[in-house]
C-alpha atoms as a PDB file:
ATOM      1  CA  UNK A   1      -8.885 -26.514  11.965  1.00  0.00           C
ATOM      2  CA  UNK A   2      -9.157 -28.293   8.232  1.00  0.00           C
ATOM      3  CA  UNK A   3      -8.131 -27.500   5.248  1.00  0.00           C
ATOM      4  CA  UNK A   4     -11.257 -25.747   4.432  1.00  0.00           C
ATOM      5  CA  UNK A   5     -11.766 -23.644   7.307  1.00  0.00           C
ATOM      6  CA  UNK A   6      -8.097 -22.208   6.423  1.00  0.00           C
ATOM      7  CA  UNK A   7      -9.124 -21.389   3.111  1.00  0.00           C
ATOM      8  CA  UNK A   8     -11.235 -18.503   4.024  1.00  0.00           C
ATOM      9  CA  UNK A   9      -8.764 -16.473   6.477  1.00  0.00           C
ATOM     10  CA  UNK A  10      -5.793 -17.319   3.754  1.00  0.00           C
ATOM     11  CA  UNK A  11      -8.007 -15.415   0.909  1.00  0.00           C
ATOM     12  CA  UNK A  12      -8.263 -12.558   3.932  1.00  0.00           C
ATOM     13  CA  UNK A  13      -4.761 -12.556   4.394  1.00  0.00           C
ATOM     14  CA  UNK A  14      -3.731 -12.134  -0.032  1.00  0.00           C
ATOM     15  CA  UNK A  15      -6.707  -9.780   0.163  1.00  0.00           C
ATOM     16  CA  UNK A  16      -4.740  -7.566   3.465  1.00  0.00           C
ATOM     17  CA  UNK A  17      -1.448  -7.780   2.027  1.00  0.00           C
ATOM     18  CA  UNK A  18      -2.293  -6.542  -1.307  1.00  0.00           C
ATOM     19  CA  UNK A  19      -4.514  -3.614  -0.033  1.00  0.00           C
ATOM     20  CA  UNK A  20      -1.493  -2.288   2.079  1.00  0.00           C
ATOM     21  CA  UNK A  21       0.610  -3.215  -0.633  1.00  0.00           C
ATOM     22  CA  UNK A  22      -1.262  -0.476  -2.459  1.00  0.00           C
ATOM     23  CA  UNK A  23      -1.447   1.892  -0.010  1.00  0.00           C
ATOM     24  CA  UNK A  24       1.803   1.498   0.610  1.00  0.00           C
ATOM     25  CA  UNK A  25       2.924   2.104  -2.859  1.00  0.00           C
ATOM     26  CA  UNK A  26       0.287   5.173  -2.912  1.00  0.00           C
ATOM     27  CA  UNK A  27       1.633   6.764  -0.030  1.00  0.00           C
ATOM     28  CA  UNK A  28       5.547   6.032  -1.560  1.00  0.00           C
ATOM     29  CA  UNK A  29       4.243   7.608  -4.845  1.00  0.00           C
ATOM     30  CA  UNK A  30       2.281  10.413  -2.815  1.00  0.00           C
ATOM     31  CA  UNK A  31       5.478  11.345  -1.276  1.00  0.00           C
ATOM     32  CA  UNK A  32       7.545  11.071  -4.167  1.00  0.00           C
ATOM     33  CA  UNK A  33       5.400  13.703  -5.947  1.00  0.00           C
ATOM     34  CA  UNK A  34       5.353  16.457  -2.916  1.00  0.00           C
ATOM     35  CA  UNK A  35       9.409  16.457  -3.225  1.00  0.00           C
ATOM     36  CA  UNK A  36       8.708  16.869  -6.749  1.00  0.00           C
ATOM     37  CA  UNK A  37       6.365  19.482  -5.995  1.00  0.00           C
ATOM     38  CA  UNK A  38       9.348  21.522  -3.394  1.00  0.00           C
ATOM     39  CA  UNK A  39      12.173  21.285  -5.848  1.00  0.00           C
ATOM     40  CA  UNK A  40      10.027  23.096  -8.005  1.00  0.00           C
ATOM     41  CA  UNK A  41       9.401  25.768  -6.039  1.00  0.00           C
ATOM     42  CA  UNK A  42      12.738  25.649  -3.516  1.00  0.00           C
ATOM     43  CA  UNK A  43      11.340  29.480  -1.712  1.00  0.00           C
ATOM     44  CA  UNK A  44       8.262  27.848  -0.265  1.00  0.00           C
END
């Protein structure tokens, strides 16, 4: 492969990681507010 035929899958690959970067830190926040959510109401 050249240089310029990498290009494309490397802009693929920044695009992947950031996208599960953010879902990642979605799901972390996500999960962060649901303890939130039972401290505040320990019964349930």
């Amino acid at each position: 492969m050249s240089s310029a035929e990498l290009i494309p899958v490397a802009d693929f690959l920044v695009d992947f990681v950031g996208a599960a970067g953010d879902f990642f830190s979605g799901l972390s926040f996500f999960l962060g507010s649901l303890d939130a959510v039972s401290a505040l109401f320990p019964a349930a």
